[in-house]
Structure formats: C-alpha cells, structure tokens
C-alpha atoms as a PDB file:
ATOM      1  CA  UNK A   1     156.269 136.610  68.038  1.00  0.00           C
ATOM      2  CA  UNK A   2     153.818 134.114  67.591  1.00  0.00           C
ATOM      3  CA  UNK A   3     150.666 135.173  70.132  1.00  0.00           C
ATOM      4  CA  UNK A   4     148.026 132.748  71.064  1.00  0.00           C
ATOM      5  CA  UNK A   5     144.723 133.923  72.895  1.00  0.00           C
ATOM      6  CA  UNK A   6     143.117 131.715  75.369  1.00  0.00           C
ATOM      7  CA  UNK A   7     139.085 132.318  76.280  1.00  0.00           C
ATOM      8  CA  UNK A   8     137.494 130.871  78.888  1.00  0.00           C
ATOM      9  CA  UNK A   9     137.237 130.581  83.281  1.00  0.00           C
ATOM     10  CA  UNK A  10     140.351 128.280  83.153  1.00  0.00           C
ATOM     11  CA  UNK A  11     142.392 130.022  80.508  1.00  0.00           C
ATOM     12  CA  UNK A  12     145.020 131.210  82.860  1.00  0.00           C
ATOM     13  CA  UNK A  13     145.730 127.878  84.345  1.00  0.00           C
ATOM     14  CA  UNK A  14     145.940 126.201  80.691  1.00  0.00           C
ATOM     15  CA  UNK A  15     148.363 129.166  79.667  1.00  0.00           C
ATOM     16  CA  UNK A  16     150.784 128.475  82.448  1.00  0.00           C
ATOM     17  CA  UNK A  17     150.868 125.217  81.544  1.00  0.00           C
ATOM     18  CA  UNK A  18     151.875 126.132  77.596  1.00  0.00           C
ATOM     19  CA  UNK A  19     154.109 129.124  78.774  1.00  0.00           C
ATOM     20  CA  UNK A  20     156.366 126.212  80.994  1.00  0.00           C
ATOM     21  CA  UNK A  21     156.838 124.151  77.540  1.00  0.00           C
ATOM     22  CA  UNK A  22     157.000 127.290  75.011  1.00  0.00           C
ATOM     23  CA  UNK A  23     160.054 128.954  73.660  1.00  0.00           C
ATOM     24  CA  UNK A  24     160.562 132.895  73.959  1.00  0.00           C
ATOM     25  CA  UNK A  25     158.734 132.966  70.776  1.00  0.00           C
ATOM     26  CA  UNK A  26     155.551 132.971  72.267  1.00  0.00           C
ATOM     27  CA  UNK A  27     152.993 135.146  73.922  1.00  0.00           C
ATOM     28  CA  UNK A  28     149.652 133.882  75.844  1.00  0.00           C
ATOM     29  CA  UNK A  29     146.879 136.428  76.463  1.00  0.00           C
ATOM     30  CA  UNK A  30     144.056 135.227  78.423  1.00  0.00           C
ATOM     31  CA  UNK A  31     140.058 135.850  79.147  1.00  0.00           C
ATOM     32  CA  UNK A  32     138.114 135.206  81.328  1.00  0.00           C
ATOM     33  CA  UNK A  33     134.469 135.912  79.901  1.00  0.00           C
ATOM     34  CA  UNK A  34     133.651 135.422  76.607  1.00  0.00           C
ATOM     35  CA  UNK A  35     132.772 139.175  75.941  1.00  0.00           C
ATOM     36  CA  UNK A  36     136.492 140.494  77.133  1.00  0.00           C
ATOM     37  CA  UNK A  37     137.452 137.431  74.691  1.00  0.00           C
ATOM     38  CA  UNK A  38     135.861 138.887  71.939  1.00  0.00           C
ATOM     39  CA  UNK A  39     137.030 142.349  72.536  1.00  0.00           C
ATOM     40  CA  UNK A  40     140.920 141.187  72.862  1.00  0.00           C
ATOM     41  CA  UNK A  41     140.421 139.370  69.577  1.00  0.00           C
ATOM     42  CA  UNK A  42     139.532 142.255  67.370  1.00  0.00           C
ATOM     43  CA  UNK A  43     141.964 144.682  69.506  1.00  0.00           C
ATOM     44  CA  UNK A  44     145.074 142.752  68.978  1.00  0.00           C
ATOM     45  CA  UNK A  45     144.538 139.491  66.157  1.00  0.00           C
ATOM     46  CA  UNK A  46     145.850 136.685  67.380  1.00  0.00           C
ATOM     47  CA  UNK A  47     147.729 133.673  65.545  1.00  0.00           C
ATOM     48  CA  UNK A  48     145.565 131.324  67.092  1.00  0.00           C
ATOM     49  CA  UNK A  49     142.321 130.825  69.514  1.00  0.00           C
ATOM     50  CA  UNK A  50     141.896 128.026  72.335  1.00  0.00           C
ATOM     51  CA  UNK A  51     138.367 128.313  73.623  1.00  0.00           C
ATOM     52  CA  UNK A  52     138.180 126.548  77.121  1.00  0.00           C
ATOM     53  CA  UNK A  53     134.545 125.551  78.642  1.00  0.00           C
ATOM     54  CA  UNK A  54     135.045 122.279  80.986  1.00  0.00           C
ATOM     55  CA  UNK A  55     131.231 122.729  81.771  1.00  0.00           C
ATOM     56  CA  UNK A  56     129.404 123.118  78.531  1.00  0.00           C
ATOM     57  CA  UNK A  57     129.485 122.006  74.811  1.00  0.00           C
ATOM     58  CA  UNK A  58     127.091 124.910  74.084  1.00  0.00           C
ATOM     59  CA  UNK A  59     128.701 127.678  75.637  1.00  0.00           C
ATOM     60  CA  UNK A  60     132.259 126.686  73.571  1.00  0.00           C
ATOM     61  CA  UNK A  61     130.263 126.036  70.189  1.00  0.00           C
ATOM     62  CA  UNK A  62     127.928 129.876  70.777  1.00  0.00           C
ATOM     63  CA  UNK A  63     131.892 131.643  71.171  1.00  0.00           C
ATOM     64  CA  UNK A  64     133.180 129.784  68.690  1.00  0.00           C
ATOM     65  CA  UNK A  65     130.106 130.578  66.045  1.00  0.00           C
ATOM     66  CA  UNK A  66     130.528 134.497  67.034  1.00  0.00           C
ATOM     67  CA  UNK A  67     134.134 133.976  65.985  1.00  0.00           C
ATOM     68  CA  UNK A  68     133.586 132.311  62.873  1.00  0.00           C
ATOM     69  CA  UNK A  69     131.169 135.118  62.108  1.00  0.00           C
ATOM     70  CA  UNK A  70     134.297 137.640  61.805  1.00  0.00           C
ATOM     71  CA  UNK A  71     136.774 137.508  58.627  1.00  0.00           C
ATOM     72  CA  UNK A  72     139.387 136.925  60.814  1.00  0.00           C
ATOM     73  CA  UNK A  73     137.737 134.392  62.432  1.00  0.00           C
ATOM     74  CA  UNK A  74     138.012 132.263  59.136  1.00  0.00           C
ATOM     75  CA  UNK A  75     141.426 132.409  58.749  1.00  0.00           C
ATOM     76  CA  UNK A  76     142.934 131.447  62.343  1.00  0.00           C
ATOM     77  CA  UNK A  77     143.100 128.220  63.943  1.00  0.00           C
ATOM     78  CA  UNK A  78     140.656 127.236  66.380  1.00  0.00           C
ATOM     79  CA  UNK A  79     141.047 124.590  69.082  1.00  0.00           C
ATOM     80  CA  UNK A  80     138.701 123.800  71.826  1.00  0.00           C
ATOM     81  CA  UNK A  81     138.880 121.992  75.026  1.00  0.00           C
ATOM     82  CA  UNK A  82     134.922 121.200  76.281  1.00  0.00           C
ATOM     83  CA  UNK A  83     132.835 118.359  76.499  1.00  0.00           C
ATOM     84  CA  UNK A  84     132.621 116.348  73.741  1.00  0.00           C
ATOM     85  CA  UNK A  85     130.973 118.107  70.717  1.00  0.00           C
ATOM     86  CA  UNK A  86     128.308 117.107  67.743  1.00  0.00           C
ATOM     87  CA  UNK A  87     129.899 116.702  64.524  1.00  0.00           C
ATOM     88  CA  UNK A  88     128.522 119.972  63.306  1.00  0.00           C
ATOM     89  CA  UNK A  89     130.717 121.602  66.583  1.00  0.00           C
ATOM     90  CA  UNK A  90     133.632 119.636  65.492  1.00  0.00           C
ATOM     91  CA  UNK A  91     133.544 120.625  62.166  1.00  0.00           C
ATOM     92  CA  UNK A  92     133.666 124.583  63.009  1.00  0.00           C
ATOM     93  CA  UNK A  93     137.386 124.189  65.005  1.00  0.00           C
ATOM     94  CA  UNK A  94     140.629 122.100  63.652  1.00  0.00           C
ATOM     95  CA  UNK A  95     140.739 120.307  67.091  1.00  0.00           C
ATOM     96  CA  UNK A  96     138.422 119.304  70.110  1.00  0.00           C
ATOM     97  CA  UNK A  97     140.005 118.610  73.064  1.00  0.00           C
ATOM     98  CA  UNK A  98     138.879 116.966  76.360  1.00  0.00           C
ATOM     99  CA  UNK A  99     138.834 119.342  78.980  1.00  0.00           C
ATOM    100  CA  UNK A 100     140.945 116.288  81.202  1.00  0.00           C
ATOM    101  CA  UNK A 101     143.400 116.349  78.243  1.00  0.00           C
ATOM    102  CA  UNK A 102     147.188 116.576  79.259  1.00  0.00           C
ATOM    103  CA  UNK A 103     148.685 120.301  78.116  1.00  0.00           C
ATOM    104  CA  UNK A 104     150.859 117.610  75.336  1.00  0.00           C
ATOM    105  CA  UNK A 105     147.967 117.493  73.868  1.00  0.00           C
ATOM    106  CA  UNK A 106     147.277 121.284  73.592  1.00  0.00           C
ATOM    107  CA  UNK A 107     151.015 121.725  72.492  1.00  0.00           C
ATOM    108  CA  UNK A 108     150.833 118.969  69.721  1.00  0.00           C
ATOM    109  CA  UNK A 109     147.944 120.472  68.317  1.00  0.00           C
ATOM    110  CA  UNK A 110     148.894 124.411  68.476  1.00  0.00           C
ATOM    111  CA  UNK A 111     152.237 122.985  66.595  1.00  0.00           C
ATOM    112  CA  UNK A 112     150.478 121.124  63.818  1.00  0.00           C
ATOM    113  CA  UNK A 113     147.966 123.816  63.539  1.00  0.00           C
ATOM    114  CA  UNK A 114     150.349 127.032  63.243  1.00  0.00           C
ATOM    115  CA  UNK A 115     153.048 124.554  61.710  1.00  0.00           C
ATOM    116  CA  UNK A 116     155.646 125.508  64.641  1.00  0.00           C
ATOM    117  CA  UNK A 117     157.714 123.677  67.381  1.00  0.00           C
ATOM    118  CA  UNK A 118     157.344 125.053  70.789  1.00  0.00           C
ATOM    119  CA  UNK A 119     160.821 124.248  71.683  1.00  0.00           C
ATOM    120  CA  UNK A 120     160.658 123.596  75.044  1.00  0.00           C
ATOM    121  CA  UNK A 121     158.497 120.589  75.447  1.00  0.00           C
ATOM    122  CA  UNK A 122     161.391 118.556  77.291  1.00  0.00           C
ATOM    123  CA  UNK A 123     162.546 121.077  79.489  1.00  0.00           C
ATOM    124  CA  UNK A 124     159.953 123.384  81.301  1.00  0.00           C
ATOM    125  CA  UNK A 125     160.567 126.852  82.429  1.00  0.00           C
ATOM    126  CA  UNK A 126     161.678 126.279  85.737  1.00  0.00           C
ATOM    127  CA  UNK A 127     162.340 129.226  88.567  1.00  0.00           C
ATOM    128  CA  UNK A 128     165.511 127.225  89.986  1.00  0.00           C
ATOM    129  CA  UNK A 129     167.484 127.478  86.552  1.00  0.00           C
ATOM    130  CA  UNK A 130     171.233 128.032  86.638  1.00  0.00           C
ATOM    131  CA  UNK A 131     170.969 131.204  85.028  1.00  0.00           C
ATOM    132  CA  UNK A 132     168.091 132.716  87.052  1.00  0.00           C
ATOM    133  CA  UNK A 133     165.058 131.411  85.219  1.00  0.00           C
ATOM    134  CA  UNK A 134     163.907 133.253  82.132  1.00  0.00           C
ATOM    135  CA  UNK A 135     161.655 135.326  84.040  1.00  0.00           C
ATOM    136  CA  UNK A 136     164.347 136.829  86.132  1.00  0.00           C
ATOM    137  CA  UNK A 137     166.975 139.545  85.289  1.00  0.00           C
ATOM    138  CA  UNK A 138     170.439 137.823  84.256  1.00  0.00           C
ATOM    139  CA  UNK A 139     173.493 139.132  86.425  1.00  0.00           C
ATOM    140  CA  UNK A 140     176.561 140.215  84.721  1.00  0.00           C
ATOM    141  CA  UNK A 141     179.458 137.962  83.635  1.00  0.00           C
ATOM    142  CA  UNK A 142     181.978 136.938  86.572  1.00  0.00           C
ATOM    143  CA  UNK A 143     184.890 138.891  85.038  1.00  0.00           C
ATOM    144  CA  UNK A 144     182.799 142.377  84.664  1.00  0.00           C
ATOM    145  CA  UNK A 145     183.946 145.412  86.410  1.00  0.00           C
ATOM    146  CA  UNK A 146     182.667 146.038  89.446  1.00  0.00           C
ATOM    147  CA  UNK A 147     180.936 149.003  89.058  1.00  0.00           C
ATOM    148  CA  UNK A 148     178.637 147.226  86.187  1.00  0.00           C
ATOM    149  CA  UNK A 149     177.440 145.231  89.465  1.00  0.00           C
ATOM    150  CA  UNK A 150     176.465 147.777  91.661  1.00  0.00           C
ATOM    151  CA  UNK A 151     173.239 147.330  93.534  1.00  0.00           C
ATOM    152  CA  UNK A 152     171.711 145.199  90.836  1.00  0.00           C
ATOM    153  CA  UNK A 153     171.229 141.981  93.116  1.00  0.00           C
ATOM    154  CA  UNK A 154     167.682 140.834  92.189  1.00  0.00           C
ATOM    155  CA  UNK A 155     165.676 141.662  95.059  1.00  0.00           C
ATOM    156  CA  UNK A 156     163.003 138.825  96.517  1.00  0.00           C
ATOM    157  CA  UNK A 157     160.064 139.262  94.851  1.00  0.00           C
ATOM    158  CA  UNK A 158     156.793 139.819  97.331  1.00  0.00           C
ATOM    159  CA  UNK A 159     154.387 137.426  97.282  1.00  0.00           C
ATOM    160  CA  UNK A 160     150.861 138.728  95.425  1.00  0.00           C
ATOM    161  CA  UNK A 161     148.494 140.005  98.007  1.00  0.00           C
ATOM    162  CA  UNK A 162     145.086 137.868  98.015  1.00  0.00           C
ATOM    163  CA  UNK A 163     142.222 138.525  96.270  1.00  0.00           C
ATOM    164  CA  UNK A 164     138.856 138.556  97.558  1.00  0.00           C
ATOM    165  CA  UNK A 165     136.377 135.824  96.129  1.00  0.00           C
ATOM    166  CA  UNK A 166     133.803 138.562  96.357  1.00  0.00           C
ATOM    167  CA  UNK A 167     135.668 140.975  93.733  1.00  0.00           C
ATOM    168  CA  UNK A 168     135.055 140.696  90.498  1.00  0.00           C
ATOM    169  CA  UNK A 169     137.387 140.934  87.697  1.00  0.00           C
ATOM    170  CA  UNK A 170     138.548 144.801  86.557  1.00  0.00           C
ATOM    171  CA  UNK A 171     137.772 144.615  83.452  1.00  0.00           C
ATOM    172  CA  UNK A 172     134.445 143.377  84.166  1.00  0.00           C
ATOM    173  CA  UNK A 173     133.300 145.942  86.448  1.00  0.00           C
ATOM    174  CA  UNK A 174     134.414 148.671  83.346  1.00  0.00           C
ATOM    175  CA  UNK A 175     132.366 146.730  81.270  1.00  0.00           C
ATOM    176  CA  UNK A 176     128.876 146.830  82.914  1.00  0.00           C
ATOM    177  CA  UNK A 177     129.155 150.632  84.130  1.00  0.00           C
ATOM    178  CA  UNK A 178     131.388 153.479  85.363  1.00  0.00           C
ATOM    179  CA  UNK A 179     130.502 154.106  89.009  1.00  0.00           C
ATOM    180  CA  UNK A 180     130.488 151.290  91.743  1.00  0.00           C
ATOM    181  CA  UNK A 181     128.155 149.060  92.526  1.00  0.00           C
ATOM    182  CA  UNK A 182     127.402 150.490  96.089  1.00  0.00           C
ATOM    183  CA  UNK A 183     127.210 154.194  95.716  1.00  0.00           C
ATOM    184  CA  UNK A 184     126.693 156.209  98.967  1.00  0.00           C
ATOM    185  CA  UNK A 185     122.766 156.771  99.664  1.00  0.00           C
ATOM    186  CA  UNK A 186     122.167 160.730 100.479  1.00  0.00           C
ATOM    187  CA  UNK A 187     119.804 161.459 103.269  1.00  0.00           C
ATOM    188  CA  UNK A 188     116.787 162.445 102.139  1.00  0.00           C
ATOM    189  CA  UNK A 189     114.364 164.169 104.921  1.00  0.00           C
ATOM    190  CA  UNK A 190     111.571 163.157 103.069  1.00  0.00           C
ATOM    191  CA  UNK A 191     112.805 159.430 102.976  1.00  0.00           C
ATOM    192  CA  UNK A 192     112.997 159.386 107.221  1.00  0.00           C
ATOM    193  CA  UNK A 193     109.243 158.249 107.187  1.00  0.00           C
ATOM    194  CA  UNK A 194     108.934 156.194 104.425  1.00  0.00           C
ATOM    195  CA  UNK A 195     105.884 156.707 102.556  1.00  0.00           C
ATOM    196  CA  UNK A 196     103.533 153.616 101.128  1.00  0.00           C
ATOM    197  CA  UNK A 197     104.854 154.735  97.862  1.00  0.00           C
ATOM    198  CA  UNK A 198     108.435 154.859  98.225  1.00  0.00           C
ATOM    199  CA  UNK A 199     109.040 151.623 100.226  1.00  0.00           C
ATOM    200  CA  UNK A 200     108.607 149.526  96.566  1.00  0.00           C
ATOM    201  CA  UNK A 201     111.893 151.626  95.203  1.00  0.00           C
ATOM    202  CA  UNK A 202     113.900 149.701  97.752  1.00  0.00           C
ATOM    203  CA  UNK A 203     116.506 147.275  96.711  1.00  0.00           C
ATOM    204  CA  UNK A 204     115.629 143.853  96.388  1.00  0.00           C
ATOM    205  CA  UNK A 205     118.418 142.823  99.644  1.00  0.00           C
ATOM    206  CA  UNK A 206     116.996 145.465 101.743  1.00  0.00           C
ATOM    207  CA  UNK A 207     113.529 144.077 101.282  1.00  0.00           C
ATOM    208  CA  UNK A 208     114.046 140.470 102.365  1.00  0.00           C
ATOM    209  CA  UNK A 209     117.293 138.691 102.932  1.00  0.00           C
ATOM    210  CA  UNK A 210     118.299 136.053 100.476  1.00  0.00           C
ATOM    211  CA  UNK A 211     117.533 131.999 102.503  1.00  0.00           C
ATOM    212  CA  UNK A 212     118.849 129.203 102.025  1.00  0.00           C
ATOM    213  CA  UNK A 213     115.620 127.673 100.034  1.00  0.00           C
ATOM    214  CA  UNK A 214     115.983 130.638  97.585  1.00  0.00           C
ATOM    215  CA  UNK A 215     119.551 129.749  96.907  1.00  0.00           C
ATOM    216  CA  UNK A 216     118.664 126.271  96.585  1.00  0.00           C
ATOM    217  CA  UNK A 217     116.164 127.236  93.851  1.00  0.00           C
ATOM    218  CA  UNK A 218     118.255 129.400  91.825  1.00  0.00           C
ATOM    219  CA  UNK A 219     121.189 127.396  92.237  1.00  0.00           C
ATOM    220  CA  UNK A 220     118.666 124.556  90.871  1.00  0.00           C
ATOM    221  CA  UNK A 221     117.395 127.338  87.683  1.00  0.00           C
ATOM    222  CA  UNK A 222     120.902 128.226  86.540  1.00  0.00           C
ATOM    223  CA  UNK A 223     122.449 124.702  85.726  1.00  0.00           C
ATOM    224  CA  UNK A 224     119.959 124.674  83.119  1.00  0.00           C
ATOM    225  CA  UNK A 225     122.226 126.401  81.309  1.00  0.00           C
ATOM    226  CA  UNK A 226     119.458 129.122  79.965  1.00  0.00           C
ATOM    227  CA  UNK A 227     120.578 132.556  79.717  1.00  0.00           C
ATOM    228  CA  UNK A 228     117.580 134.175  79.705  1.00  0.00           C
ATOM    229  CA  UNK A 229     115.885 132.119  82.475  1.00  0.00           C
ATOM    230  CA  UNK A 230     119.228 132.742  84.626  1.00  0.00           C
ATOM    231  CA  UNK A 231     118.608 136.533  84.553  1.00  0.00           C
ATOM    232  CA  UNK A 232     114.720 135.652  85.240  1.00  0.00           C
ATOM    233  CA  UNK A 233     113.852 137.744  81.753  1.00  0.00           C
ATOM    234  CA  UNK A 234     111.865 136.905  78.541  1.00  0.00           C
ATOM    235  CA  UNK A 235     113.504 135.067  75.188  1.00  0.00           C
ATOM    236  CA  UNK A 236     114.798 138.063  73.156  1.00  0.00           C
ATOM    237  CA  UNK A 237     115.268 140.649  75.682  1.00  0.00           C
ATOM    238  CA  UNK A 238     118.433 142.893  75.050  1.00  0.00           C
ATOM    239  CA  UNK A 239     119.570 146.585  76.425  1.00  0.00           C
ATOM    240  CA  UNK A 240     118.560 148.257  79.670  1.00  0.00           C
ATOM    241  CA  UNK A 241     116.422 144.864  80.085  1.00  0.00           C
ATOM    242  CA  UNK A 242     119.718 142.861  80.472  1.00  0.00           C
ATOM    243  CA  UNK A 243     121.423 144.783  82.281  1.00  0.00           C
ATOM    244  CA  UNK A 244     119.065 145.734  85.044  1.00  0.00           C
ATOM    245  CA  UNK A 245     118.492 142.220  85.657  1.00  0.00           C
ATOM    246  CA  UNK A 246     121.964 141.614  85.876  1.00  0.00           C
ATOM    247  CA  UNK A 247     122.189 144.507  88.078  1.00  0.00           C
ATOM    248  CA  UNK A 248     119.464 143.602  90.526  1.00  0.00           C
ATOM    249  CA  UNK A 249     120.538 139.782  90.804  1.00  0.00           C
ATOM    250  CA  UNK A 250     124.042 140.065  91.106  1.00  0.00           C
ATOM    251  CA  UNK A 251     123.316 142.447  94.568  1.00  0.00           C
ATOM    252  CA  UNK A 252     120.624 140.435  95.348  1.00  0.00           C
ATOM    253  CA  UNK A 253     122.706 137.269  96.051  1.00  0.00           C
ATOM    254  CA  UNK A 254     125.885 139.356  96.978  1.00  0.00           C
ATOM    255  CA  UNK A 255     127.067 137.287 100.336  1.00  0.00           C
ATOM    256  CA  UNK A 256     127.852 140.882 101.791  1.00  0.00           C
ATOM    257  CA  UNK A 257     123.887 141.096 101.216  1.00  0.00           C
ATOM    258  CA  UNK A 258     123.070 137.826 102.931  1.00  0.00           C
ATOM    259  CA  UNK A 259     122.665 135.920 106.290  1.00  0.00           C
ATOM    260  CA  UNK A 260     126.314 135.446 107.522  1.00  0.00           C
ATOM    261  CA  UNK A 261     125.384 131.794 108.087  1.00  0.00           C
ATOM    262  CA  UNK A 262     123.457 131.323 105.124  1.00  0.00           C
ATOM    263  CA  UNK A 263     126.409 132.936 102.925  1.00  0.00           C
ATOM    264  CA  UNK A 264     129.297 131.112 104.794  1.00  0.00           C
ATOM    265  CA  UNK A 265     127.440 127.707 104.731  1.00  0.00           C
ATOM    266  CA  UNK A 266     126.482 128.264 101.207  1.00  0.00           C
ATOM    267  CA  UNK A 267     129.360 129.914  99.935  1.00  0.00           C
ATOM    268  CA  UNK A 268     130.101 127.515  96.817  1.00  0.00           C
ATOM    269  CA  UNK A 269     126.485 127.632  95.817  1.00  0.00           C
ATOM    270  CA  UNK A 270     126.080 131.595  95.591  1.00  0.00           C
ATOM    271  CA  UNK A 271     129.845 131.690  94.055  1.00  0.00           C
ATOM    272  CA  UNK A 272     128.127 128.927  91.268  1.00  0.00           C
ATOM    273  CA  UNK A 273     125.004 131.376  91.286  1.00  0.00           C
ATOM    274  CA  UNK A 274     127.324 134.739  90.980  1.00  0.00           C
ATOM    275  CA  UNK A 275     129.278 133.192  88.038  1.00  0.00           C
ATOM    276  CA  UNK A 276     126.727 131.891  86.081  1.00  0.00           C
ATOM    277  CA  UNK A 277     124.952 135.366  86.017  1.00  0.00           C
ATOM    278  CA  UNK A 278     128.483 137.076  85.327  1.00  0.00           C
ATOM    279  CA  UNK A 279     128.358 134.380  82.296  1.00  0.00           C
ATOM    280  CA  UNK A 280     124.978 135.242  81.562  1.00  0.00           C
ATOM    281  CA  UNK A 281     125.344 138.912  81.065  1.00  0.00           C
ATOM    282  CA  UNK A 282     128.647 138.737  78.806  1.00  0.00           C
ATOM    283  CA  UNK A 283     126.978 136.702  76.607  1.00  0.00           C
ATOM    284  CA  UNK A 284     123.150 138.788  76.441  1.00  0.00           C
ATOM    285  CA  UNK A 285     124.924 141.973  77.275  1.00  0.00           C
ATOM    286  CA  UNK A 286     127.024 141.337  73.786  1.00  0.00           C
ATOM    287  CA  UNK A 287     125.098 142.136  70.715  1.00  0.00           C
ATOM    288  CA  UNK A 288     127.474 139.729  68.782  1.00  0.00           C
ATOM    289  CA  UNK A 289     126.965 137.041  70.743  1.00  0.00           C
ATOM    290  CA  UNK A 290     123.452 137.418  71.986  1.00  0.00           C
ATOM    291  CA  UNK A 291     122.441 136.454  68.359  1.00  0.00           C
ATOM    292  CA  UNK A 292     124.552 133.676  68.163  1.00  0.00           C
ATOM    293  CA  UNK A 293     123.332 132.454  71.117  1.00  0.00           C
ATOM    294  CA  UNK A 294     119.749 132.956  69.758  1.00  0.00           C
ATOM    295  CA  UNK A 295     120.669 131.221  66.969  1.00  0.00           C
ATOM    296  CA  UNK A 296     122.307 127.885  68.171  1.00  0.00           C
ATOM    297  CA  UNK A 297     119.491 127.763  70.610  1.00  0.00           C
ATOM    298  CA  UNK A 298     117.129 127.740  68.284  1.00  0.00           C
ATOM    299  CA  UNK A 299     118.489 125.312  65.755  1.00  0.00           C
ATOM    300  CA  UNK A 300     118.770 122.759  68.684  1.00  0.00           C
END
C-alpha cells in the first residue's frame, strides 16, 4: 500500500480527485491545518507529501521547511501546489505545481516521483460501475445458493447530514483544549451587582458587539499574511501568550457573538477572519513550526 498525505485547506478536494484515477494500491490521508499535518506525518510516515496553499507561497515554503527539518522529511518526495515559488522554494520540493493545475498533473508527478503507475488514469472510479463501484460491497455470483444471498441487498446509503460553517474541525477543537469553548457561567451572588472591579473580567463580546468597521479592519490586518499581527501579539511570543489570543479573538468575532445583520451580511469576511486566526494559531501554537516561521520571516 503505497500512502500519500495531503496538507493543506483544499487537500480533501485534491484527494478525491487522485482517489478517482488511483488503483486499490493507494491510500490518501488528508489535513487540514498544517499542525494536524505535522502530527499525521510523524504518527503514520507517509510515501509521499503534497502540500496545498492556493493563497500563499510563504505559508507552503514555512510547512515545507518544518518538514525538511525531520530525517524523514529528507527522504520522501515533496510536491507542492501554491503560487509560484523563488528558486530557493523550488529547490526544497521535487515539483511545484500551480494551484489551477489539472489533477494529470498531480498524478504525473506522484508517478515519476515514487516511480509507480496509478493505474487508473483512463478510467475513473465511477459509482455507476457494472459491478457496484469499488466502494460498494460486491453481490454474490448469479449461480450461488440462495441462502449465501439472504438479506445482503446493499441498502441506500443516507446522505451525510450538514455541517455547520460555524463548527470547527474535531481534531482542532482537541488540539487547543479539553473543555468547550462556551462553558456554563455559575451564578455568583456577588456578581448580581457588578462591582467597578469585576466588570473588566468580562469577555471581550459581552463588552461591545463586534461592527461592521471592526470587521472591515481586521479583515484588512489579516491578508497581510503576519501571524503575529493576526493574533494582535508581539514578534516572538509563544505559550499561554498564543493561545489566549487565539482564545479571545476567535469568540470575539464568533457570528453567534455578533449583530445578526452584521454577521449575515458579513458572513464571508468573518469566515476569512475565523480561518486566518485558526491558521495563525497552528502555526504559533506549534513549537516546530513557530521557528520555522521565525526563520523564513526573517531571512526575507
């Protein structure tokens, strides 16, 4: 079994496309974050890494130098699909990609890198097969006894429920604590009247709600692309620093938090504002790849 790992916000979508053209000899994990990435590389190796960032040449070249850094990092292939790179980028990963590149591209590249065929590249996986599809169970042959058939009909499969746009990913909520977000608040009789020196312990939403100029301004700070300025703290910070600041912004421009007008008329903004602080804390939140970050950022 030849298993290839795929790290980045469109990962799944790239690894249905290869899954449609691969043979049964291959597995596709995906990532979303680059700290989950990082994690899945060192729990289970893979054969090779495709590191997907259609937004930024940085953000692909900072994972890729944290997985140069390991041993095993040195020995895999490396592909990435981002913007085009520098030549010092390009020389870290045996092939760049664009991120508007046809999947052919992806597959001739995985085969000359690993030095297999996929198999399949004329004749995707396709659900109407003959036979079922190879995702579905295959029903006995036609001369079979009849009690090998039974009740073994393949039953219509239900379609996923939806997920909220507002949930973040499992894996991520494990990663930056335990408990919820939104524990239950105890009454406290002493809290009824609020005292001068209590009222500045109140969450940032229940002190002023979130306008529409303040999501135009950090909308405006986090396509600058810098980490540290994103979660509003000093170059260097790390720990309890990090994550509080992750902590406080992520409620503070939570749409359940917001003006209902404000969130539903800016609901692509604050989802742009949400991710790039979920992308900011898996990269400072990492000790790994906060100092590779540190250090590409400096040298440029």
């Amino acid at each position: 079994m030849i298993r290839i790992l795929l790290i980045g916000r469109q990962a799944a979508a790239w690894s249905e496309r290869l899954e449609r053209r691969a043979g049964d000899d291959f597995e596709f994990d995906t990532a979303r974050l680059p700290a989950a990435g990082l994690r899945q590389f060192e729990a289970t190796p893979p054969d090779a890494l495709v590191v997907i960032d259609s937004a930024s040449t940085k953000r692909a070249a900072t994972l890729i130098a944290a997985v140069r850094e390991r041993p095993l990092g040195q020995l895999i292939p490396v592909i990435a699909i981002a913007p085009p790179p520098g030549e010092a980028e390009h020389a870290e990963v045996d092939a760049w990609l664009s991120p508007n590149a046809p999947v052919e591209r992806l597959v001739d590249a995985l085969e000359e890198c690993l030095g297999v065929e996929f198999g399949q590249a004329d004749s995707p996986r396709d659900s109407s097969d003959s036979n079922g599809g190879p995702w579905r169970e295959k029903t006995p042959a036609r001369d079979a006894p009849k009690s090998f058939w039974g009740d073994k009909t393949p039953a219509k499969q239900a379609p996923e429920p939806l997920k909220s746009t507002n949930e973040m990913p499992q894996y991520f909520i494990e990663e930056i604590d335990d408990e919820p977000f939104d524990q239950p608040r105890r009454l406290d009789r002493s809290s009824i009247f609020s005292s001068p020196s209590r009222r500045g312990q109140e969450r940032p939403s229940e002190q002023a709600r979130v306008d529409q100029e303040a999501v135009e301004r950090k909308l405006k700070a986090v396509r600058h692309e810098d980490y540290y300025a994103i979660l509003e703290i000093r170059r260097g910070a790390e720990g309890t620093v990090v994550r509080e600041a992750f902590h406080r912004l992520y409620r503070r421009f939570d749409p359940r938090e917001m003006d209902f007008e404000v969130a539903h008329r800016m609901e692509d903004e604050i989802g742009e504002i949400r991710d790039a602080l979920e992308d900011a804390w898996a990269v400072l939140g990492d000790p790994t790849l906060r100092q590779a970050y540190l250090e590409h950022t400096t040298r440029r």
